[in-house]
Structures are given as C-alpha cells and as structure tokens.
PDB file of N, CA and C in Angstrom:
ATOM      1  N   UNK A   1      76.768 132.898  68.800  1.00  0.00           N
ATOM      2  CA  UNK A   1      76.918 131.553  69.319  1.00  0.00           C
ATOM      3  C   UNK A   1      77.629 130.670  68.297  1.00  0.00           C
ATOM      4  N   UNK A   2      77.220 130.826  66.857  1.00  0.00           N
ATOM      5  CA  UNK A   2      77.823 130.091  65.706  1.00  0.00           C
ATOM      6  C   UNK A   2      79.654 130.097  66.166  1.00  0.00           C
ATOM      7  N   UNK A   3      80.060 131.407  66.166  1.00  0.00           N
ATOM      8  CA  UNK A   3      81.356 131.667  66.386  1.00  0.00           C
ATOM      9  C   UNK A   3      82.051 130.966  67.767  1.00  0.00           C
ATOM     10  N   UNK A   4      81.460 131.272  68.657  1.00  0.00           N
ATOM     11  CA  UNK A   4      81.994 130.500  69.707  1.00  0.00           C
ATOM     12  C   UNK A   4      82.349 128.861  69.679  1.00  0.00           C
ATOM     13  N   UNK A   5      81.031 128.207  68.850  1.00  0.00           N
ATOM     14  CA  UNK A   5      80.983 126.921  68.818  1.00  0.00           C
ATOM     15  C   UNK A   5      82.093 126.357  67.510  1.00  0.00           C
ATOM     16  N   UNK A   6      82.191 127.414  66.853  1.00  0.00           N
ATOM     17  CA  UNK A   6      83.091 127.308  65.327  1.00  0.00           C
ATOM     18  C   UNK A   6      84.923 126.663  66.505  1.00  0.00           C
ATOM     19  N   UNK A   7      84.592 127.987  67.371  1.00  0.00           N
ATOM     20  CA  UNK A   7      86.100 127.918  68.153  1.00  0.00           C
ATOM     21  C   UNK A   7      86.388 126.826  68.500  1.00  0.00           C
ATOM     22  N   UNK A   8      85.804 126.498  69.444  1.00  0.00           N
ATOM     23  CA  UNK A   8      85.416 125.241  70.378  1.00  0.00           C
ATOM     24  C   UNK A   8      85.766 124.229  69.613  1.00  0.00           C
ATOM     25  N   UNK A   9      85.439 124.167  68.461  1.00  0.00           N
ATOM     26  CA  UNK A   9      85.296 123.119  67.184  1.00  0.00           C
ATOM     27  C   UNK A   9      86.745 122.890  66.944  1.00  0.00           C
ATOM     28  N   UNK A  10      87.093 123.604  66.429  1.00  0.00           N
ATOM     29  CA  UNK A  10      88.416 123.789  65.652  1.00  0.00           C
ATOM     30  C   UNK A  10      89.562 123.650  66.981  1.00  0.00           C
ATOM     31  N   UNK A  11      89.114 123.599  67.758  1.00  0.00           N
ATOM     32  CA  UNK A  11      90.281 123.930  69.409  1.00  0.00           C
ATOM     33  C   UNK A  11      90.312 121.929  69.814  1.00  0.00           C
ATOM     34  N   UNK A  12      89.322 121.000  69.154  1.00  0.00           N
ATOM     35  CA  UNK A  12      89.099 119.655  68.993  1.00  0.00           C
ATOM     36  C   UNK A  12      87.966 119.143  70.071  1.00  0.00           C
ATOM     37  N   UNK A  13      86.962 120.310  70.276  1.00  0.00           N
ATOM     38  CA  UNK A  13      85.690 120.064  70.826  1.00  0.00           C
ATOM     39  C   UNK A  13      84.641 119.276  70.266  1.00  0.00           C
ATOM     40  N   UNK A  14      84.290 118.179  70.689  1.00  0.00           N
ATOM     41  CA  UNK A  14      83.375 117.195  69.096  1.00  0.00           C
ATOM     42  C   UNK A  14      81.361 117.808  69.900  1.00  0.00           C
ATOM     43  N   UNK A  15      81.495 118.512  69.173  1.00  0.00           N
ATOM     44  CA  UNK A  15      80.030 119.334  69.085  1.00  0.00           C
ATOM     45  C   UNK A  15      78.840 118.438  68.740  1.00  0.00           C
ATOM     46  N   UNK A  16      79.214 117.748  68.084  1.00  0.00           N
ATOM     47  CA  UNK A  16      78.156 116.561  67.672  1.00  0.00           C
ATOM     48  C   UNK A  16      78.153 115.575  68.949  1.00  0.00           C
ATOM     49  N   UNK A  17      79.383 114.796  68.919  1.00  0.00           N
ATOM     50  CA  UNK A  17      78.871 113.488  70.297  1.00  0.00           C
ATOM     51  C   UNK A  17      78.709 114.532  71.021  1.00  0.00           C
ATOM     52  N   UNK A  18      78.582 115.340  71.518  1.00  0.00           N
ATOM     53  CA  UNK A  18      78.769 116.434  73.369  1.00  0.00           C
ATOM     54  C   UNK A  18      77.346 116.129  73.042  1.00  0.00           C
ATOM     55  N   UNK A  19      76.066 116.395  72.138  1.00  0.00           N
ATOM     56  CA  UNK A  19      75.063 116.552  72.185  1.00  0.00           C
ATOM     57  C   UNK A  19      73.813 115.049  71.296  1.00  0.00           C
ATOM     58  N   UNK A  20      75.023 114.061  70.868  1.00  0.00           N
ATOM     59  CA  UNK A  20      74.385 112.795  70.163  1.00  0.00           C
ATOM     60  C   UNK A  20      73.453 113.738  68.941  1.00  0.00           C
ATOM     61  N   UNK A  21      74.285 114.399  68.351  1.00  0.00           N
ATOM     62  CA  UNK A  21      73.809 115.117  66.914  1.00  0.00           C
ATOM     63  C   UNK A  21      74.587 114.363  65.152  1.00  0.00           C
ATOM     64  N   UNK A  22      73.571 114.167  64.705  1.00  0.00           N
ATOM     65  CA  UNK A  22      74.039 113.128  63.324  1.00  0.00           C
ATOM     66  C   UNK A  22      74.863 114.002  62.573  1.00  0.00           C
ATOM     67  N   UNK A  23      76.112 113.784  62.167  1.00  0.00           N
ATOM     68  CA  UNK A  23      76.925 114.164  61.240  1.00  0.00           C
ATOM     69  C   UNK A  23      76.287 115.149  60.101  1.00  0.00           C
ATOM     70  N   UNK A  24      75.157 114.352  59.796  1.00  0.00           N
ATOM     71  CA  UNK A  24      74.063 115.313  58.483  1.00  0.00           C
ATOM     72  C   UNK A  24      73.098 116.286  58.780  1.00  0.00           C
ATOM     73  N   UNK A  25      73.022 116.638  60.482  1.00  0.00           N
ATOM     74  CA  UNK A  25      71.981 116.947  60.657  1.00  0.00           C
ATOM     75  C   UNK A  25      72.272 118.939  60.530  1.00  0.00           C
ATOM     76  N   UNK A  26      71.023 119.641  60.374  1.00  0.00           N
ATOM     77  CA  UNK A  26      70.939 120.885  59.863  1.00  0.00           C
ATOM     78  C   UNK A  26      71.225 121.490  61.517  1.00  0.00           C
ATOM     79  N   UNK A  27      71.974 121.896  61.587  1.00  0.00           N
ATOM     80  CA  UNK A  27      72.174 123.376  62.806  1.00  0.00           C
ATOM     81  C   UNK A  27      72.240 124.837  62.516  1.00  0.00           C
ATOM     82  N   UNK A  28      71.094 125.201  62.965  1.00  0.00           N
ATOM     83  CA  UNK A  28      70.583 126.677  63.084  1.00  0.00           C
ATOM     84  C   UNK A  28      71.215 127.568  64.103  1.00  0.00           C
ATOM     85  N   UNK A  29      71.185 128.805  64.315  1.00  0.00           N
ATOM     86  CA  UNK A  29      71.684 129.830  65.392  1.00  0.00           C
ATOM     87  C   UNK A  29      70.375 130.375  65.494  1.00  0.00           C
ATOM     88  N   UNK A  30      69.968 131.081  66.564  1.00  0.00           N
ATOM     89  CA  UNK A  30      69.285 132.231  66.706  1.00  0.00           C
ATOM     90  C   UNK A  30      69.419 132.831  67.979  1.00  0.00           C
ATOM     91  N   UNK A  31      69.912 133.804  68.487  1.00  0.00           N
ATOM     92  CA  UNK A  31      70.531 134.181  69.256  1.00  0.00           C
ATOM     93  C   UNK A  31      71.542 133.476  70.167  1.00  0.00           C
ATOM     94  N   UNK A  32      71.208 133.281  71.034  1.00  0.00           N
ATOM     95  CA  UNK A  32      71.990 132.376  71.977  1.00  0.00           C
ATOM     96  C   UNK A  32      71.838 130.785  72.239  1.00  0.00           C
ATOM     97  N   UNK A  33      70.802 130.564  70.948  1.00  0.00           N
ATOM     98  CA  UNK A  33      69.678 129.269  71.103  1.00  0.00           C
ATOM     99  C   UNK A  33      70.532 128.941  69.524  1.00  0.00           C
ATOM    100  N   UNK A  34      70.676 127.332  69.955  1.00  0.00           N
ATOM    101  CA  UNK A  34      71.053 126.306  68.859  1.00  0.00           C
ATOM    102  C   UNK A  34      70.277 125.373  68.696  1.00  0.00           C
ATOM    103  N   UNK A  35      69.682 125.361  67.256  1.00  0.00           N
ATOM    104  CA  UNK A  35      68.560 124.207  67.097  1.00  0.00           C
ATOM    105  C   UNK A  35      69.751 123.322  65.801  1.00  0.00           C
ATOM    106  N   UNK A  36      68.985 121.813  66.248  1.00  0.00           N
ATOM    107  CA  UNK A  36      69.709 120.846  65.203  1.00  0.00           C
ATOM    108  C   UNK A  36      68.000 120.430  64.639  1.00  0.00           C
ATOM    109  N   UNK A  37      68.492 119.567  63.815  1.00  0.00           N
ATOM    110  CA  UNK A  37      67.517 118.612  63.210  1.00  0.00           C
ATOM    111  C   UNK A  37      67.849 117.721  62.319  1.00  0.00           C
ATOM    112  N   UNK A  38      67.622 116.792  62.675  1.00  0.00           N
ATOM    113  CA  UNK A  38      68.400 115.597  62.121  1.00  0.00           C
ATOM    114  C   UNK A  38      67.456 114.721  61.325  1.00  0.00           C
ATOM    115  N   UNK A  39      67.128 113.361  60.607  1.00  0.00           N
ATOM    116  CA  UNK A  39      66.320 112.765  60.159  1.00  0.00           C
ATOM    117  C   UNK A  39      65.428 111.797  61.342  1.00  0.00           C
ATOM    118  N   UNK A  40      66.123 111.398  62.132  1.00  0.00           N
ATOM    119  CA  UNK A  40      65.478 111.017  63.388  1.00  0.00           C
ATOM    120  C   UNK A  40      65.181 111.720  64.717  1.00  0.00           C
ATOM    121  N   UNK A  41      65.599 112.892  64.600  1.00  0.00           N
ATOM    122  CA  UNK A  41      65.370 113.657  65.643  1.00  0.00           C
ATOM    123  C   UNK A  41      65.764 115.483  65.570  1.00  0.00           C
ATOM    124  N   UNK A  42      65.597 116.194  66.763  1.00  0.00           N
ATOM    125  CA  UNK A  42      66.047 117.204  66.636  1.00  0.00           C
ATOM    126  C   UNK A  42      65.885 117.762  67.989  1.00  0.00           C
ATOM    127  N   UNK A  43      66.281 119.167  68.534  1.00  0.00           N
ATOM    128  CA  UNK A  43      66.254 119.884  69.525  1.00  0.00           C
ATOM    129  C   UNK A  43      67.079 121.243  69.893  1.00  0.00           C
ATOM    130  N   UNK A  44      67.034 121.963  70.948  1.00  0.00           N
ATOM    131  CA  UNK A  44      67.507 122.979  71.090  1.00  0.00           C
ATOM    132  C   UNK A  44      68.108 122.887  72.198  1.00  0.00           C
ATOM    133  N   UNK A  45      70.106 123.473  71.872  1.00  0.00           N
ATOM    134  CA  UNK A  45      70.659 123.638  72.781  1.00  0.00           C
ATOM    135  C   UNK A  45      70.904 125.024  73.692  1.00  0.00           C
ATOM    136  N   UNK A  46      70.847 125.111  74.650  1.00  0.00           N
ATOM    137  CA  UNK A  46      71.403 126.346  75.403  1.00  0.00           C
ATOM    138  C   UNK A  46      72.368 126.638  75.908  1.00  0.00           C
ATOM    139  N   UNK A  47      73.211 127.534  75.521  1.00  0.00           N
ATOM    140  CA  UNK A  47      74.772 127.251  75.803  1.00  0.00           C
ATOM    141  C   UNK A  47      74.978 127.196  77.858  1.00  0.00           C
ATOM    142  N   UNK A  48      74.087 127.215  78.136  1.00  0.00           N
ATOM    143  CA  UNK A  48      74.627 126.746  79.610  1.00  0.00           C
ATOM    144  C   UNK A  48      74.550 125.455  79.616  1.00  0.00           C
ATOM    145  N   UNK A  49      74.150 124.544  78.586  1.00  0.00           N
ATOM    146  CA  UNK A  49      74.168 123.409  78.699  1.00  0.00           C
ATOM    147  C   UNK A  49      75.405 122.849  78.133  1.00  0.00           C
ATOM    148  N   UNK A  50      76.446 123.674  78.276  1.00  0.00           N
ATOM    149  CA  UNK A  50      78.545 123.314  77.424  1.00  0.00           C
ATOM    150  C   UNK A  50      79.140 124.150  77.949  1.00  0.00           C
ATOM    151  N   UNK A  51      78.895 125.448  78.014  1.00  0.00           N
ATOM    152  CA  UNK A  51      79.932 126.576  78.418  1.00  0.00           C
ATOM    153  C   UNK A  51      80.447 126.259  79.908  1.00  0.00           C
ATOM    154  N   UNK A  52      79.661 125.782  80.429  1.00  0.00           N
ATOM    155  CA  UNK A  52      80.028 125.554  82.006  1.00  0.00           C
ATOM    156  C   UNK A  52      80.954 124.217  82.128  1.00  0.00           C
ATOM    157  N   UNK A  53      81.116 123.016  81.039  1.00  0.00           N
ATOM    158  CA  UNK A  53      81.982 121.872  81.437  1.00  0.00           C
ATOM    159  C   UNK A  53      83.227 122.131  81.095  1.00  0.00           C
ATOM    160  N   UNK A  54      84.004 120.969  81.493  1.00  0.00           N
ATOM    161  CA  UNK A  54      85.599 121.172  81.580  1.00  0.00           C
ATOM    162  C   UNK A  54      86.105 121.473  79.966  1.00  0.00           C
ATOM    163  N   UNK A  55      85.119 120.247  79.593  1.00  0.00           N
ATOM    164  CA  UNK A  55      85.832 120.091  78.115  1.00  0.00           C
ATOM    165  C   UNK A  55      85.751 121.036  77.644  1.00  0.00           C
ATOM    166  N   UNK A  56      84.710 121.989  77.182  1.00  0.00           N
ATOM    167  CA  UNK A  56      84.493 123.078  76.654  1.00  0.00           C
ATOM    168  C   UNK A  56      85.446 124.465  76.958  1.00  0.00           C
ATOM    169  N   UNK A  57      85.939 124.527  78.153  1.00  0.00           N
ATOM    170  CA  UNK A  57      86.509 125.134  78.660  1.00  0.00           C
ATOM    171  C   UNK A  57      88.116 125.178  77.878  1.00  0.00           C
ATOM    172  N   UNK A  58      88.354 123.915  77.909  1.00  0.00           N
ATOM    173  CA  UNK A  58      89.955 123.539  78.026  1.00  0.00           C
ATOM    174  C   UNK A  58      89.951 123.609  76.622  1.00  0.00           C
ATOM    175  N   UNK A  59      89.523 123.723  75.348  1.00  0.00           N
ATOM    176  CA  UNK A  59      89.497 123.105  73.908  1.00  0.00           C
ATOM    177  C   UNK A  59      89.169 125.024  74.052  1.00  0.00           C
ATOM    178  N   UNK A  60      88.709 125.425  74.242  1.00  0.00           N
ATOM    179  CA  UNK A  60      88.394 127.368  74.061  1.00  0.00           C
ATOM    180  C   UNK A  60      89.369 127.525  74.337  1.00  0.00           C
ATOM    181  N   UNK A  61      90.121 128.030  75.820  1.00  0.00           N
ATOM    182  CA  UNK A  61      91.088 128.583  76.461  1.00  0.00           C
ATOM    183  C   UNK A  61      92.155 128.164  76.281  1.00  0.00           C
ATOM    184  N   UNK A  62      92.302 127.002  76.164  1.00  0.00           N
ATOM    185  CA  UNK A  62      93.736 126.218  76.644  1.00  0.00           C
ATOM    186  C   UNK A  62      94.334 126.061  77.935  1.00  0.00           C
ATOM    187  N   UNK A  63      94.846 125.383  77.655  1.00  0.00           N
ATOM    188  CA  UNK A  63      95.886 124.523  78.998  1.00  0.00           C
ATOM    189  C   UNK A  63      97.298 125.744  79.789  1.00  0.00           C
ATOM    190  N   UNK A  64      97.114 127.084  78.704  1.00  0.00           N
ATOM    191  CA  UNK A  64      98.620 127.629  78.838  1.00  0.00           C
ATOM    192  C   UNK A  64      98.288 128.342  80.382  1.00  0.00           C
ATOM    193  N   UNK A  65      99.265 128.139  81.295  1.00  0.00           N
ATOM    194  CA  UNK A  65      99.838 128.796  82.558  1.00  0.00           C
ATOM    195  C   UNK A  65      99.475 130.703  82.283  1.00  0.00           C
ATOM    196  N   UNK A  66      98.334 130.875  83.053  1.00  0.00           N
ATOM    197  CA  UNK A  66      98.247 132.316  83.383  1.00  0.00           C
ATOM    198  C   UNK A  66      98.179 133.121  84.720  1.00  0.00           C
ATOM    199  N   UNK A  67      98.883 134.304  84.990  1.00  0.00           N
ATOM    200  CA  UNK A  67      98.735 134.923  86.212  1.00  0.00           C
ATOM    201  C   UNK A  67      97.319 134.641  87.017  1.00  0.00           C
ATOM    202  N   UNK A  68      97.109 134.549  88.122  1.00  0.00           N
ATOM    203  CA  UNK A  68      95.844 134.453  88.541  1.00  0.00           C
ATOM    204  C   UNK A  68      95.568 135.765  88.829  1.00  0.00           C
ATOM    205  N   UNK A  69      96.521 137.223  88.989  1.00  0.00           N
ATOM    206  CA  UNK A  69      95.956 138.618  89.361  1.00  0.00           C
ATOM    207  C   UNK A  69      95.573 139.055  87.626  1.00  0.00           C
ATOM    208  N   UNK A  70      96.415 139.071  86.753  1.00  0.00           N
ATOM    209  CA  UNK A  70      95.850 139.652  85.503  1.00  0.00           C
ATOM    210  C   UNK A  70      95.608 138.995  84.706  1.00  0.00           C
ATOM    211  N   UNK A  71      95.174 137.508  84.686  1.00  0.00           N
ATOM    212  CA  UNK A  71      94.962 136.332  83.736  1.00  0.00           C
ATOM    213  C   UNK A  71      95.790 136.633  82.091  1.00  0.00           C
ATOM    214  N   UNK A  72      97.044 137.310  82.357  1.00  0.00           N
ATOM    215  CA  UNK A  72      97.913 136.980  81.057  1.00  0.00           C
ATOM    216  C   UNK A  72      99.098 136.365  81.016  1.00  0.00           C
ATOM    217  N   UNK A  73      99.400 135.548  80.328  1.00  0.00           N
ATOM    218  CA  UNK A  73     100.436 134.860  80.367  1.00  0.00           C
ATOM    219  C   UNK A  73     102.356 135.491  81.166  1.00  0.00           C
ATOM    220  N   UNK A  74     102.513 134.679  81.858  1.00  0.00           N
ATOM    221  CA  UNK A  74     103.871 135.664  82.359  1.00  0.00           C
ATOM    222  C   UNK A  74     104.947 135.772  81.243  1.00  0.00           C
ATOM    223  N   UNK A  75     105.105 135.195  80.910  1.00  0.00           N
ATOM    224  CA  UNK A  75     106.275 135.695  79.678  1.00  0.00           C
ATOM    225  C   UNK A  75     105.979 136.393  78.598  1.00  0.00           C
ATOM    226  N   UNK A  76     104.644 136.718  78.762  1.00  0.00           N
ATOM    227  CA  UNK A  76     104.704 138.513  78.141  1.00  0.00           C
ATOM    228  C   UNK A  76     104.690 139.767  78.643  1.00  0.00           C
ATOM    229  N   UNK A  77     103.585 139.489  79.676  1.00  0.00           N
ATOM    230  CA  UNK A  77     103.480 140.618  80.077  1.00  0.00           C
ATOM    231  C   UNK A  77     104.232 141.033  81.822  1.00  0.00           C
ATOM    232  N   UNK A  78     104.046 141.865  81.841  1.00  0.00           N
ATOM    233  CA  UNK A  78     104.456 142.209  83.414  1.00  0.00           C
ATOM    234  C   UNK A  78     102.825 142.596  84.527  1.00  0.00           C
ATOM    235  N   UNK A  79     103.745 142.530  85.483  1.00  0.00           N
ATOM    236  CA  UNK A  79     102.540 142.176  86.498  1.00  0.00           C
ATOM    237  C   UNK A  79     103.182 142.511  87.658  1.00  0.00           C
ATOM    238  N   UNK A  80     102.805 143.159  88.637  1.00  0.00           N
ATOM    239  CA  UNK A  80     103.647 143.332  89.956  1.00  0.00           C
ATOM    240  C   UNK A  80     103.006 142.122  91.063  1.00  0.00           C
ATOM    241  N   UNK A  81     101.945 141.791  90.521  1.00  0.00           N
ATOM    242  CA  UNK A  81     101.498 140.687  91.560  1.00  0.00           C
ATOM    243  C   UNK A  81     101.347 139.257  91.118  1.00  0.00           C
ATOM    244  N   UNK A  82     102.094 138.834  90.247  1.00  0.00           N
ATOM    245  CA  UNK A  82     102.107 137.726  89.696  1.00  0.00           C
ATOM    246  C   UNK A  82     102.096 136.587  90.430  1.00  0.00           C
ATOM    247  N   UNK A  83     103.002 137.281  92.226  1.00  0.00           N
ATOM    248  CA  UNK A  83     102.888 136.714  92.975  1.00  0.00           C
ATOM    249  C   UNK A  83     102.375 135.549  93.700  1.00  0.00           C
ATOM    250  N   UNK A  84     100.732 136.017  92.827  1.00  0.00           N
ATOM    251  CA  UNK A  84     100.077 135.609  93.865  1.00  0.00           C
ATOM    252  C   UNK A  84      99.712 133.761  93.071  1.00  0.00           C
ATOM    253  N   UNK A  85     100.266 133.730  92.230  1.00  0.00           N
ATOM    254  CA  UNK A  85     100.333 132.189  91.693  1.00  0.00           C
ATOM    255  C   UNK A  85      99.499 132.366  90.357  1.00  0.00           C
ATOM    256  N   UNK A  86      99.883 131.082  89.452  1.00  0.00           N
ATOM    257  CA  UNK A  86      99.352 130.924  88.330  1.00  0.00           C
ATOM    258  C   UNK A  86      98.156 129.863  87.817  1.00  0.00           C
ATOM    259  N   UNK A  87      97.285 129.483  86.748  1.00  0.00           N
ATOM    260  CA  UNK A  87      96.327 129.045  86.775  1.00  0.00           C
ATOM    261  C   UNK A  87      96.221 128.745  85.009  1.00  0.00           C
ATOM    262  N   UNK A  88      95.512 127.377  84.881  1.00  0.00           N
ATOM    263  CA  UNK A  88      95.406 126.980  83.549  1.00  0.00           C
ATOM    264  C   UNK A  88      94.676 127.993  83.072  1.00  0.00           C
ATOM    265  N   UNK A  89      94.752 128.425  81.770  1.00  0.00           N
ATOM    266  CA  UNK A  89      93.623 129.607  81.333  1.00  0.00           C
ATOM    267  C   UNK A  89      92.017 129.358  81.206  1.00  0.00           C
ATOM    268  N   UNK A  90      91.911 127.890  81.037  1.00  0.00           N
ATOM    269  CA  UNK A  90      90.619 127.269  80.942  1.00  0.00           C
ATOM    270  C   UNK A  90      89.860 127.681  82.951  1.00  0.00           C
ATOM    271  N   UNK A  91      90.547 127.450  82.896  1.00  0.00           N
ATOM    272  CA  UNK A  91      90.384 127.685  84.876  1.00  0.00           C
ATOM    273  C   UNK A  91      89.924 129.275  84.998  1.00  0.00           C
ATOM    274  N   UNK A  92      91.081 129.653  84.606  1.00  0.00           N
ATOM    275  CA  UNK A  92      91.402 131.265  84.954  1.00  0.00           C
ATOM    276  C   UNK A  92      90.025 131.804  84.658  1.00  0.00           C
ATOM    277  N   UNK A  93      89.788 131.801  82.600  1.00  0.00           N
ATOM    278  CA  UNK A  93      88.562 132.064  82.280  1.00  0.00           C
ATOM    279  C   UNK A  93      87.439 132.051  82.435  1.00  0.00           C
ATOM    280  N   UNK A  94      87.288 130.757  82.892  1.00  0.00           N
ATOM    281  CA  UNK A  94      85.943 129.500  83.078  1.00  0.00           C
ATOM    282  C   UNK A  94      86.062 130.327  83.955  1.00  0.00           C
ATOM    283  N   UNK A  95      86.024 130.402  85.612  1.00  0.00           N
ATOM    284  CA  UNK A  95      85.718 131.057  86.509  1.00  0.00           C
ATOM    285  C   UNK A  95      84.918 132.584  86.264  1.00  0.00           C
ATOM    286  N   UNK A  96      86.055 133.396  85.341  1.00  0.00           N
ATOM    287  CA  UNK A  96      85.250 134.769  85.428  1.00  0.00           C
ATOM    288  C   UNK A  96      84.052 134.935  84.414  1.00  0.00           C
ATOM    289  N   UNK A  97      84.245 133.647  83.737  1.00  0.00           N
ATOM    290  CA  UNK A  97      82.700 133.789  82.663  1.00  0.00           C
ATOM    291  C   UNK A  97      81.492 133.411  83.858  1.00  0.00           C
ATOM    292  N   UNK A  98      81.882 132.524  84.411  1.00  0.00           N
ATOM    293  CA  UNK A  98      81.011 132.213  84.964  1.00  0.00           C
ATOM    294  C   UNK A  98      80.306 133.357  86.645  1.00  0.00           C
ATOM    295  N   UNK A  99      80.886 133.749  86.666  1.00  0.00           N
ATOM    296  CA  UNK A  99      81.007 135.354  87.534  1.00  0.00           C
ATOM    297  C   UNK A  99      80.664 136.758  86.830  1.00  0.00           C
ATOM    298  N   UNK A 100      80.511 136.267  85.467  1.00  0.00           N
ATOM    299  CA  UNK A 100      80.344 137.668  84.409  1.00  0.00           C
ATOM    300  C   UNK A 100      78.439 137.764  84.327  1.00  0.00           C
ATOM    301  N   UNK A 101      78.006 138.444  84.176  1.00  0.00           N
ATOM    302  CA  UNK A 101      76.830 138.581  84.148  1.00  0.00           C
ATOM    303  C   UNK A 101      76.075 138.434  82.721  1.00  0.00           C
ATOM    304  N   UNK A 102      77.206 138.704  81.659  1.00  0.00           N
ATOM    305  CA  UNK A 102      76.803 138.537  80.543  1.00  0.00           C
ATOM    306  C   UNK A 102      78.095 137.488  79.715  1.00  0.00           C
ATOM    307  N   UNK A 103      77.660 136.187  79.704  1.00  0.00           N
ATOM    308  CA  UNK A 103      78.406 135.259  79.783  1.00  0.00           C
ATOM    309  C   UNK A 103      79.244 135.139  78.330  1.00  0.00           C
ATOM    310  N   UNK A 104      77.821 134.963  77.511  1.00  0.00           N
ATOM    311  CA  UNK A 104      78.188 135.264  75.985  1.00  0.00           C
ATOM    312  C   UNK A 104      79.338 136.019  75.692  1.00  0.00           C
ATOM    313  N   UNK A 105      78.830 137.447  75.912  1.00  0.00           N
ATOM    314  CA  UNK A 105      79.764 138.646  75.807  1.00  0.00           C
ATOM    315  C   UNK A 105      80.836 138.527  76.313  1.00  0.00           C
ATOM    316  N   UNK A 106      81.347 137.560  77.606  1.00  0.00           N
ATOM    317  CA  UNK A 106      82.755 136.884  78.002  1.00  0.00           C
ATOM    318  C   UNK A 106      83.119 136.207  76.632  1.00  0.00           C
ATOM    319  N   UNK A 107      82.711 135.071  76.263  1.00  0.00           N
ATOM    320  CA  UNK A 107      83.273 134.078  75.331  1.00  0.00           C
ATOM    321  C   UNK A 107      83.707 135.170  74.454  1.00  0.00           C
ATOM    322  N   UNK A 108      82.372 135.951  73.736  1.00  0.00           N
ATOM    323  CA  UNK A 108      82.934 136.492  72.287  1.00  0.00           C
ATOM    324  C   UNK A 108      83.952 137.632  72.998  1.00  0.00           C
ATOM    325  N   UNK A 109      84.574 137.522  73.762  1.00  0.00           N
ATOM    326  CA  UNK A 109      85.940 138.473  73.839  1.00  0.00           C
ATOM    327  C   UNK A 109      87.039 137.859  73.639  1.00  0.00           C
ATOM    328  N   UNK A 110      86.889 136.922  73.158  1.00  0.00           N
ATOM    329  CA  UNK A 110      87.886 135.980  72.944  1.00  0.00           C
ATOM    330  C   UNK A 110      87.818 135.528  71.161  1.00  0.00           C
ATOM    331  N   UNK A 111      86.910 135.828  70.593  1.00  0.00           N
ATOM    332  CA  UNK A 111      86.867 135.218  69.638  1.00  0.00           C
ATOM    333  C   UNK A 111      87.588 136.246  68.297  1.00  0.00           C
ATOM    334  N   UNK A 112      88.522 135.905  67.960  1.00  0.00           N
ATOM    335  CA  UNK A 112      89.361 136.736  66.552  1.00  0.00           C
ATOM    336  C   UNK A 112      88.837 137.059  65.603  1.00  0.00           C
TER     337      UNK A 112
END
C-alpha cells in the first residue's frame, strides 16, 4: 500500500488534504490498512476509501489515450481491434481494478 500511495503522491495526489492528515503526522502501513497519527488526532484508512475516486485514478494512470480492446497506448503497440475506440487510461484502468477481484494486486501491477 506504502508503494501505491508513494505513486499517487509523486503523480501530484495530495494524500494529506484527501484525508485532513497534519503535515507531521506519523503514517504506518500494515497490510492494506493505513494508520496516521497526528498530535490532535489519528485513524485508519482503507484503500477503498481513494482507489475508487477520480482523483486518485487520474494522478496513478494518467490522462494518456488508450485502446479500449487492449488498454495500450496506439502508437505503440498494434491491435487489430483498436477499432473499437479509445479511453483515458485512468478510465480504462479504474474500471478493470474495480472488476478485478484482487484490487491491490491490480494497482501493484503498475507500480516500477
């Protein structure tokens, strides 16, 4: 989960306001569960509580134009059904994570 949220981060996802978490405050991992704790407060996030919004989506994936039959970009690869129209990758993705049974294991296929 650290890694995913590292992405997200760096892609210009603000991880802190998404959740009203203090700049200083300590964030933990433990499995799929994110705990903060801050001097006035603290709690635990669950990534269905981000993975599913736009923002999160679009700051992971990006904005770039992908096939909707093989979700890879057309000017690399080939595709005989490209046909069938194209789709932001945040879209493209977001959809099959959310259709994947093991959601996590979607994100971290993405992560370098």
């Amino acid at each position: 989960m650290k890694d995913i949220i590292a992405k997200a981060v760096e892609g210009g996802w603000n991880f802190h306001k998404k959740f009203n978490i203090e700049d200083n405050a300590k964030i933990t991992y433990s499995g799929n569960t994110t705990s903060w704790y801050g001097s006035n407060s603290g709690g635990l996030i669950y990534p269905e509580s981000f993975i599913f919004s736009h923002d999160f989506c679009i700051v992971f994936w990006g904005r770039e134009f992908v096939c909707k039959n093989c979700g890879r970009a057309r000017e690399y690869e080939e595709c005989s059904l490209h046909d069938l129209g194209r789709a932001e990758a945040w879209q493209y993705h977001g959809n099959l994570m959310f259709l994947s049974e093991d959601r996590i294991k979607y994100l971290e296929g993405f992560l370098e």
